[in-house]
Protein backbone atom coordinates (compact mmCIF):
# COMPACT_ATOMS: atom_id res chain seq x y z
CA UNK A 1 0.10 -18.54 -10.72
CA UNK A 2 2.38 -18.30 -7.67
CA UNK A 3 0.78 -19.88 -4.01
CA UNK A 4 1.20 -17.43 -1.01
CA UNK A 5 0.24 -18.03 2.45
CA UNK A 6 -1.76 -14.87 3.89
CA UNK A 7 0.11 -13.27 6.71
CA UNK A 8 -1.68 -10.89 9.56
CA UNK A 9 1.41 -9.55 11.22
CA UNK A 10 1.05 -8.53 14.49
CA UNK A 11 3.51 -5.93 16.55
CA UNK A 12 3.88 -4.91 20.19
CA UNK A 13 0.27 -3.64 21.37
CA UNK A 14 -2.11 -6.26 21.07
CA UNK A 15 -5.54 -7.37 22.99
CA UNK A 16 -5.61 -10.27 24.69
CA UNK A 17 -8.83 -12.34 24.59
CA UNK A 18 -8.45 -15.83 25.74
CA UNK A 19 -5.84 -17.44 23.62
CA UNK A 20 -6.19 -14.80 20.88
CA UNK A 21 -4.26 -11.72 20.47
CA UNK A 22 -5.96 -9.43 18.60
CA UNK A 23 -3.93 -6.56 16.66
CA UNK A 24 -4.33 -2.92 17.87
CA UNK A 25 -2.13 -1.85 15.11
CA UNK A 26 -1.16 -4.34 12.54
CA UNK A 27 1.49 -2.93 10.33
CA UNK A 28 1.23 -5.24 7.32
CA UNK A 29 -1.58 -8.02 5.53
CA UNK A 30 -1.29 -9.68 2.46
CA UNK A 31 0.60 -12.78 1.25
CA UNK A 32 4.13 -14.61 0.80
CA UNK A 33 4.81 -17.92 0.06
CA UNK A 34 7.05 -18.60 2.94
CA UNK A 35 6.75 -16.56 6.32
CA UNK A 36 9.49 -14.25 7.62
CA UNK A 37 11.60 -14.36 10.48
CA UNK A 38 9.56 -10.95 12.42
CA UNK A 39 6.93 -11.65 15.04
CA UNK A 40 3.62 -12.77 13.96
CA UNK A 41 0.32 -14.19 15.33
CA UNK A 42 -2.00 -16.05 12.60
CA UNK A 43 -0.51 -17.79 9.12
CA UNK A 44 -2.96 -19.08 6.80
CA UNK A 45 -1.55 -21.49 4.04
CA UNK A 46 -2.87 -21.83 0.63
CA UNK A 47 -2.27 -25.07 -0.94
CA UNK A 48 -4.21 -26.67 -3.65
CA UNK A 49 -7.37 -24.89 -2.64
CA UNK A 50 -7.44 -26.07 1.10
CA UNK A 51 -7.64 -23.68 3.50
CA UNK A 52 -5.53 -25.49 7.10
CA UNK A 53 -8.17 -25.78 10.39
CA UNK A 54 -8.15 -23.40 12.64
CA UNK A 55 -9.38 -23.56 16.49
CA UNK A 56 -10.31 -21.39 19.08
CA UNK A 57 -10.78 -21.81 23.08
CA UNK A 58 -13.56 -19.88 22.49
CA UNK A 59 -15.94 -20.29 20.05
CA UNK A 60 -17.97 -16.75 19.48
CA UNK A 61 -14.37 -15.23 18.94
CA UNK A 62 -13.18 -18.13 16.91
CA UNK A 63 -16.07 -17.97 14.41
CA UNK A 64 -15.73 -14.08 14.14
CA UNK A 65 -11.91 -14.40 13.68
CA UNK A 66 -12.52 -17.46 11.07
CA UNK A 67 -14.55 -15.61 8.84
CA UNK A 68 -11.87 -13.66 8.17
CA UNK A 69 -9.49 -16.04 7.61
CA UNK A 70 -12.01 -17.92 5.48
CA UNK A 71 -12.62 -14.85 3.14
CA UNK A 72 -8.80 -14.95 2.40
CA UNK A 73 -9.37 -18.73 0.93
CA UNK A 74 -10.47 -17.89 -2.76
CA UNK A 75 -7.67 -16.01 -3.72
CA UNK A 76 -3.63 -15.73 -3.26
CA UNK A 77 -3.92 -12.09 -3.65
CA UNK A 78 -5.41 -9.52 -1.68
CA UNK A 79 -6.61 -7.79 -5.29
CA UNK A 80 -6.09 -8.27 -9.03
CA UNK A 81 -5.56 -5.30 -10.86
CA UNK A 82 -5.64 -6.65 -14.04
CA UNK A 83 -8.70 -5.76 -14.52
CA UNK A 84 -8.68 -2.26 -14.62
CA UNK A 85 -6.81 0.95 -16.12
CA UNK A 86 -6.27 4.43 -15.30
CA UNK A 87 -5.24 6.77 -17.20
CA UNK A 88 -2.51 9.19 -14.88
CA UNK A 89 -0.12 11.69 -15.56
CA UNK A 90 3.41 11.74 -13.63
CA UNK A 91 5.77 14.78 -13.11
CA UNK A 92 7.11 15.06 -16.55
CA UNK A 93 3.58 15.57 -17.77
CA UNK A 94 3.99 11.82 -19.40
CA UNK A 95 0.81 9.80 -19.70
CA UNK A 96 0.94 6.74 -17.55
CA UNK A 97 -1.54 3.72 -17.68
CA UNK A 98 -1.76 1.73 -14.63
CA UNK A 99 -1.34 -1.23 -13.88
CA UNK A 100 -0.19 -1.92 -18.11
CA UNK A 101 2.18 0.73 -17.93
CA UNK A 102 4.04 -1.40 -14.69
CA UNK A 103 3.12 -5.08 -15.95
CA UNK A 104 6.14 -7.01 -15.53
CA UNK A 105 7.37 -5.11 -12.91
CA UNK A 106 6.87 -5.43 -9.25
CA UNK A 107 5.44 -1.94 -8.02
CA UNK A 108 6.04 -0.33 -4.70
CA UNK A 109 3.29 1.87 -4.40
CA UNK A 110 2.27 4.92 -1.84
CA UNK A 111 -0.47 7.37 -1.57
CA UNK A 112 0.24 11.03 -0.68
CA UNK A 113 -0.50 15.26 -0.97
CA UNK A 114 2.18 17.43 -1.07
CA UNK A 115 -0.06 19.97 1.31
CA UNK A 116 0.29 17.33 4.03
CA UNK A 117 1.64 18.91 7.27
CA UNK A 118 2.97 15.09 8.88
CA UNK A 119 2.47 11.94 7.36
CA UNK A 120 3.09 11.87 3.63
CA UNK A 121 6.68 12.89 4.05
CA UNK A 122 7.08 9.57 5.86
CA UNK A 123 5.56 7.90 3.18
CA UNK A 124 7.31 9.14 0.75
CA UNK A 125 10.65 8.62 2.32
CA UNK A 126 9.96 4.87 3.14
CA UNK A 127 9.51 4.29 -0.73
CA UNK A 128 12.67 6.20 -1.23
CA UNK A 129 14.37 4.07 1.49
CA UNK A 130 13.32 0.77 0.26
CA UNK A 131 15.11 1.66 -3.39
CA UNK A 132 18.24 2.91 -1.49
CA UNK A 133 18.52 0.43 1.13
CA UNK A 134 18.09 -2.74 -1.59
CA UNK A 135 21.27 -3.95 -2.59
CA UNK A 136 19.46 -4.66 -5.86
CA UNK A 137 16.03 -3.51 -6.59
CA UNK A 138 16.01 -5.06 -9.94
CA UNK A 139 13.37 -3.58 -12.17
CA UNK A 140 11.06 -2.58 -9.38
CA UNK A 141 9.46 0.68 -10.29
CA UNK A 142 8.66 3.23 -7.50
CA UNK A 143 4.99 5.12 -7.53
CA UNK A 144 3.58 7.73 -4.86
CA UNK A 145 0.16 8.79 -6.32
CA UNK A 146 -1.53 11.81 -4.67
CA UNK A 147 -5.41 11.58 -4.05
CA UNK A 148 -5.11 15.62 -3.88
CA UNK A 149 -5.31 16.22 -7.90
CA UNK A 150 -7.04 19.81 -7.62
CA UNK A 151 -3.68 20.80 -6.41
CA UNK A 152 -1.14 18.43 -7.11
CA UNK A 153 -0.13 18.99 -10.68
CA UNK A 154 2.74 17.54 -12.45
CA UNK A 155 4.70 20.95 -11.95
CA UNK A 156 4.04 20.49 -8.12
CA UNK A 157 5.01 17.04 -7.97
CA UNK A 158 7.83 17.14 -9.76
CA UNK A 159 8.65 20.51 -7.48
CA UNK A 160 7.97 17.57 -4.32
CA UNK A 161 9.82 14.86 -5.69
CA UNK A 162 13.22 16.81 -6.52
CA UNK A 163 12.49 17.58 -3.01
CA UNK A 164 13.03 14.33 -2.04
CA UNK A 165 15.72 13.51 -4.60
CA UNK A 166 13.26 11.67 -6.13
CA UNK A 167 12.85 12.94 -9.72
CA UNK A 168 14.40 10.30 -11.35
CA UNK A 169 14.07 6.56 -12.69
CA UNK A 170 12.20 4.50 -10.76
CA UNK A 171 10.35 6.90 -9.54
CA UNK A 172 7.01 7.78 -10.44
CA UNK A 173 4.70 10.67 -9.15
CA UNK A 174 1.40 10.47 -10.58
CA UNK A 175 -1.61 12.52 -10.94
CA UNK A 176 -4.66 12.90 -12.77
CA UNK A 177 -8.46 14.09 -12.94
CA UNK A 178 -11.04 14.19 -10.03
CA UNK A 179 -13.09 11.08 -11.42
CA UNK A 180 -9.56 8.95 -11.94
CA UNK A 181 -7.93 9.69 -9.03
CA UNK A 182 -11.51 9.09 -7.24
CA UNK A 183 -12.02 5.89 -8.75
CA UNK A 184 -8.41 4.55 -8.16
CA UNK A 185 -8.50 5.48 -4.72
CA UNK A 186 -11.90 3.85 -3.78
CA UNK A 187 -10.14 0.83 -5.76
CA UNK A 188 -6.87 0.76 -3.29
CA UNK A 189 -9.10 1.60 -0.23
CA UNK A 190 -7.07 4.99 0.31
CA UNK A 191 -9.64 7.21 2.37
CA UNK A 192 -10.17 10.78 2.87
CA UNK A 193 -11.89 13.50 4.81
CA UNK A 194 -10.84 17.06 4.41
CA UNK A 195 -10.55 18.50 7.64
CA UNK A 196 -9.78 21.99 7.87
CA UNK A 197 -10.56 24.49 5.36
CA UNK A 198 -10.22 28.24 5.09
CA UNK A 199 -10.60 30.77 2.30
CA UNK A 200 -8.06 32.92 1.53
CA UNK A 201 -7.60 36.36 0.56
CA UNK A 202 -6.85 35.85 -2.95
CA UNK A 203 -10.03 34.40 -3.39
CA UNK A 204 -8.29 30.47 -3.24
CA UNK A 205 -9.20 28.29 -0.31
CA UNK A 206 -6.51 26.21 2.23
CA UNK A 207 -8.00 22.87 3.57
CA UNK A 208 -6.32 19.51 5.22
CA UNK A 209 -6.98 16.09 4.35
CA UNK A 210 -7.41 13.01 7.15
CA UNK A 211 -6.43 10.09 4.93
CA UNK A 212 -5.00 6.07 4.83
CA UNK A 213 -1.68 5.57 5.72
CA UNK A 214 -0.42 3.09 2.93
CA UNK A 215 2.23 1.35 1.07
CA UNK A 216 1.25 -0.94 -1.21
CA UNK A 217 3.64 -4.15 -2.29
CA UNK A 218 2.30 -5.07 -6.10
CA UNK A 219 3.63 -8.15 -8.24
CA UNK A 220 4.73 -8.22 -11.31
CA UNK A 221 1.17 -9.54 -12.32
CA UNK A 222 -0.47 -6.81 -11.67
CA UNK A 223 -1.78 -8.67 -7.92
CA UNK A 224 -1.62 -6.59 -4.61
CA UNK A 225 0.32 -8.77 -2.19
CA UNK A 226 0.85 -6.74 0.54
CA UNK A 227 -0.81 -3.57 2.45
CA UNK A 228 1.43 -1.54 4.66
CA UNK A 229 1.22 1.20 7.56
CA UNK A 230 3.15 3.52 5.05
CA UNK A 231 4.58 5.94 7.66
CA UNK A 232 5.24 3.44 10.29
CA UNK A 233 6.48 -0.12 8.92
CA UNK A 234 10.03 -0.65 8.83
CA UNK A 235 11.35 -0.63 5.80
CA UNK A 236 13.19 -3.45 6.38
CA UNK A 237 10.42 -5.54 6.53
CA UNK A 238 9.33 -3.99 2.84
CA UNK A 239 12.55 -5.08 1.58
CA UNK A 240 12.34 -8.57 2.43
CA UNK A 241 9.07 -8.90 0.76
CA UNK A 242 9.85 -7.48 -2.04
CA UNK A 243 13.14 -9.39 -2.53
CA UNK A 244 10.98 -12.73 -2.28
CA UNK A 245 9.17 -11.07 -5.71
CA UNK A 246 11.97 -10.64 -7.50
C-alpha cells in the first residue's frame, strides 16, 4: 500500500490565533507522499504507523487542532472505496459500476446539475482543463456525476457534455436512480439543499440546488486522496497531484 503524508493546504485568508493560522478557505485535504512546492501550513507524515509530535503555544487550540490531525493517523487515505458499488448510467445510456468499473485507473472526479445557474460550469471545466492541460494524462479517466437524477438523464448529459466538448473518452457523465445517487452522495460528502422552487405552467416544477463544491482526486485503488474546492482550485495544483499517481 503506498504511504502519504496528509496535507491541509492553506491559501491567502487565514485566522490568526497565536502561532496558528487557521484556514478560512482551504482549497484542498487529503494525502501525497511528498509535499508540493505551493504554500501550506500543517504536514502530517505517515511512516510506519507513527504519527510526528505536534505542539502548540497554546494548549486549548493545540488539543482541538490535534484531534484532527490525530484522526488522520489510521489511514493513508481520506476513504476506501473498495468497499462499495453503485450501479450508474453515463451519457450513452451504458451501465457503469463504480469504483470496479475505474479500478486501475486513477479517477478525477466532480459533482454537478446541468440546471445550475454558476458553479457547476466551473466544475466541469476544471476536470476538462486538467485532461487538456496534462502533457500526459495516462489512463486517468474523467467523471462528473450529477446529484440532480430526476432531471439529469443520459440524453441531458450527454446534451451538457457535448456542450463542453466533453462527450468523448475519458470522459464520463453519470447518472442514476434517487436511492443511488442518494447513497453515493452521502458517501462522497456532496451536500444539497434545494433552494428555490416554482411550479410551472405545464404542470412541471423549476427549483435550485445549494450544494458542495468538489473535485475529487481518486487512486488507482479505489482510495480518495484528495478533496478539492472544485470551482476554485487551480488546476495546476490538480495536475501535480495527479501526476505523482501516475
Amino acid at each position: 500500500m503506498k504511504k502519504y503524508s496528509t496535507i491541509w493546504k492553506m491559501y491567502p485568508g487565514s485566522l490568526n490565533i497565536g502561532s496558528i493560522a487557521i484556514p478560512l478557505h482551504p482549497l484542498r485535504r487529503g494525502n501525497l507522499n511528498s509535499t508540493s512546492n505551493h504554500v501550506f501550513t500543517f504536514t502530517k507524515h505517515i511512516q510506519s504507523q507513527t504519527c510526528m509530535k505536534i505542539t502548540f503555544n497554546h494548549k486549548l487550540y493545540g488539543i482541538a487542532l490535534l484531534s484532527l490531525f490525530l484522526s488522520a493517523c489510521s489511514s493513508p487515505a481520506l476513504d476506501d472505496y473498495s468497499d462499495v458499488s453503485y450501479e450508474l448510467t453515463d451519457q450513452n445510456g451504458e451501465e457503469v459500476i463504480f469504483p470496479d468499473d475505474f479500478e486501475g485507473s486513477p479517477v478525477v472526479m466532480g459533482f454537478i446539475y446541468t440546471n445550475c445557474p454558476d458553479i457547476c460550469s466551473f466544475i466541469t471545466a476544471n476536470v476538462g482543463k486538467v485532461y487538456e492541460e496534462m502533457e500526459n494524462p495516462g489512463d486517468t479517466q474523467f467523471v462528473l456525476v450529477t446529484f440532480d437524477p430526476e432531471r439529469d438523464s443520459p440524453e441531458v448529459l450527454k446534451s451538457y457534455a457535448q456542450a463542453f466538448d466533453m462527450d468523448k473518452d475519458p470522459f464520463h457523465f453519470l447518472t442514476g436512480d434517487t436511492d443511488t445517487i442518494d447513497q453515493f452522495m452521502r458517501r462522497v460528502s456532496v451536500r444539497t439543499q434545494e433552494s428555490y422552487s416554482r411550479e410551472l405552467d405545464d404542470g412541471g416544477r423549476m427549483y435550485f440546488l445549494n450544494h458542495s463544491d468538489k473535485i475529487l482526486l481518486i487512486d488507482d485503488n479505489s482510495q480518495l486522496i484528495f478533496d478539492y474546492g472544485g470551482s476554485m482550485t487551480p488546476v495546476n495544483i490538480i495536475i501535480e497531484d495527479l501526476q505523482k499517481l501516475l
